[in-house]
C-alpha atoms as a PDB file:
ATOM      1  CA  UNK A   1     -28.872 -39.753   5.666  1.00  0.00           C
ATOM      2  CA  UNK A   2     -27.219 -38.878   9.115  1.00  0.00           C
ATOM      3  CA  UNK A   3     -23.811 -38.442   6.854  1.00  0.00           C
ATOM      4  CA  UNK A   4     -25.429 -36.325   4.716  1.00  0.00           C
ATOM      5  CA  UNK A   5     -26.896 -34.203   7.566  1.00  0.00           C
ATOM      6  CA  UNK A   6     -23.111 -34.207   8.985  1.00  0.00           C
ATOM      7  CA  UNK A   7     -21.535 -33.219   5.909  1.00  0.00           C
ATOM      8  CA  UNK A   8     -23.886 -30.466   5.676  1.00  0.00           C
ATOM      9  CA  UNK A   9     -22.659 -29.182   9.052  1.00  0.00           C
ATOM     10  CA  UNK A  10     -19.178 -28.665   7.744  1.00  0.00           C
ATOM     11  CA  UNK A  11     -20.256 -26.931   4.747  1.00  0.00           C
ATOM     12  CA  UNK A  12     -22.415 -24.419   6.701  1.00  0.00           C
ATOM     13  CA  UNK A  13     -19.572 -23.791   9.208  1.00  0.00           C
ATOM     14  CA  UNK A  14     -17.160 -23.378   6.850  1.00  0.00           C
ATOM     15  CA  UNK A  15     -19.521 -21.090   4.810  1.00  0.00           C
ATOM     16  CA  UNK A  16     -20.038 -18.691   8.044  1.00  0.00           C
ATOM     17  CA  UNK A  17     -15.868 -18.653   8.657  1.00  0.00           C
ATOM     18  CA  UNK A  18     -15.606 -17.812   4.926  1.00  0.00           C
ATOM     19  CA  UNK A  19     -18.275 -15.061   5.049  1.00  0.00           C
ATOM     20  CA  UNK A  20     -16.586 -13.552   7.947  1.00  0.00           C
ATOM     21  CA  UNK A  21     -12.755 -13.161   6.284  1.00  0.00           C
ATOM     22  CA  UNK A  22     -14.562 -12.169   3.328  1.00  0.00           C
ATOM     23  CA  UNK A  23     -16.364  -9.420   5.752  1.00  0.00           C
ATOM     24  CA  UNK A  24     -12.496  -8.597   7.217  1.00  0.00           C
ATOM     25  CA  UNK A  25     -11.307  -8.374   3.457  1.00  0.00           C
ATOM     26  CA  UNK A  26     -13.988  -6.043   2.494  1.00  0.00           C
ATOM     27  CA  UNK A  27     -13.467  -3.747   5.495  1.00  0.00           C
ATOM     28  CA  UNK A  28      -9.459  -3.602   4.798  1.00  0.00           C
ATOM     29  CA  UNK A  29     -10.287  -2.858   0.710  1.00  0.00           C
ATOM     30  CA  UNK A  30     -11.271   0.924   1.214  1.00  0.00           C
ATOM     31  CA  UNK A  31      -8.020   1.504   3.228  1.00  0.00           C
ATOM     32  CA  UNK A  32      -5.112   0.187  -0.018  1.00  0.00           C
ATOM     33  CA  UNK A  33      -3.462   2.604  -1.891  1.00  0.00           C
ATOM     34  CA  UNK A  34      -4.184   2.344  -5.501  1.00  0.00           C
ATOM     35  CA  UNK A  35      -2.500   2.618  -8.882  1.00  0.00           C
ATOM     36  CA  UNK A  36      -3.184   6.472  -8.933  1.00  0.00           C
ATOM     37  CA  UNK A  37      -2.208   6.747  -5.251  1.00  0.00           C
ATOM     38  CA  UNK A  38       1.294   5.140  -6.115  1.00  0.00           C
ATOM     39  CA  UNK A  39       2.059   7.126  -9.001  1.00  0.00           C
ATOM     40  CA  UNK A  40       1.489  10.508  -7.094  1.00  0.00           C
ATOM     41  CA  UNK A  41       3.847   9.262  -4.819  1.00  0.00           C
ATOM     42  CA  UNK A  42       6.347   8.597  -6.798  1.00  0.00           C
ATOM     43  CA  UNK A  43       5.814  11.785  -8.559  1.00  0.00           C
ATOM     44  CA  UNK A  44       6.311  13.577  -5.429  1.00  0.00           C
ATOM     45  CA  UNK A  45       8.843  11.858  -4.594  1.00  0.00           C
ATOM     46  CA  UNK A  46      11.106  12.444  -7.903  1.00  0.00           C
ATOM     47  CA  UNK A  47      10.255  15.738  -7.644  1.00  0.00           C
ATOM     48  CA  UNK A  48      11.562  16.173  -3.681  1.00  0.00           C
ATOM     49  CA  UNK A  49      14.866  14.407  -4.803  1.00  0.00           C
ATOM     50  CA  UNK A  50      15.372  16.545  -7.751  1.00  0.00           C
ATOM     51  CA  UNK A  51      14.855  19.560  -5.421  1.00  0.00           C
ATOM     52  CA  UNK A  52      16.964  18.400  -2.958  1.00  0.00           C
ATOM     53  CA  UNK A  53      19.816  17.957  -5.703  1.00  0.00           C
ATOM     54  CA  UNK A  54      19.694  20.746  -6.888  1.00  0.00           C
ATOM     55  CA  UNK A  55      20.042  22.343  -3.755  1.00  0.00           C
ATOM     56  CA  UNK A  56      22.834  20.357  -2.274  1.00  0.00           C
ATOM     57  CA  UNK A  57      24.918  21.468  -5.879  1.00  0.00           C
ATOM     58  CA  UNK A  58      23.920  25.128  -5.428  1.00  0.00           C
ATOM     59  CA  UNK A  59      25.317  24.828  -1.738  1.00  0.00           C
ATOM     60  CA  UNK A  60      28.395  22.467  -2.781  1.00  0.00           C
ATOM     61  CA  UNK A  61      28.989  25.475  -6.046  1.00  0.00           C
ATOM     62  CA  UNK A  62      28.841  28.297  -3.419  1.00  0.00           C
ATOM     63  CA  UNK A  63      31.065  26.825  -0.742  1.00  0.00           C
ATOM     64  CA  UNK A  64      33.949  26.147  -3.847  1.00  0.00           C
ATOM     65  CA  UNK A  65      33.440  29.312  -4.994  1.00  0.00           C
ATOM     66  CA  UNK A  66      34.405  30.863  -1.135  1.00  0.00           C
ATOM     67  CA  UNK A  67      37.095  28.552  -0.683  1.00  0.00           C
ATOM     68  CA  UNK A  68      38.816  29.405  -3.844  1.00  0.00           C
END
């Protein structure tokens, strides 16, 4: 009975550490970026480097057309 009692001890302990990473886990959840969150991003982010192309060939097209 007394190893029964024991074994119970480790179970319970090792019930309370799991409870509290689940509790961490839980708190850190609210914070990820989801599916919808990435694609914005990357949305934003093709439309910045398209921008920024088209800017740097506008610039690169004006400066030839100076030097010429």
């Amino acid at each position: 009975m007394d190893d029964v009692l024991r074994r119970l001890g480790v179970v319970e302990s090792l019930q309370a550490k799991t409870l509290s990473s689940v509790s961490a886990l839980e708190a850190t959840v609210p914070h990820l970026a989801t599916k919808a969150d990435l694609h914005a991003l990357a949305t934003k982010i093709i439309r910045w480097l398209v921008g920024t192309l088209i800017g740097a060939v506008s610039v690169a097209f004006t400066i030839a057309k100076f030097v010429n």
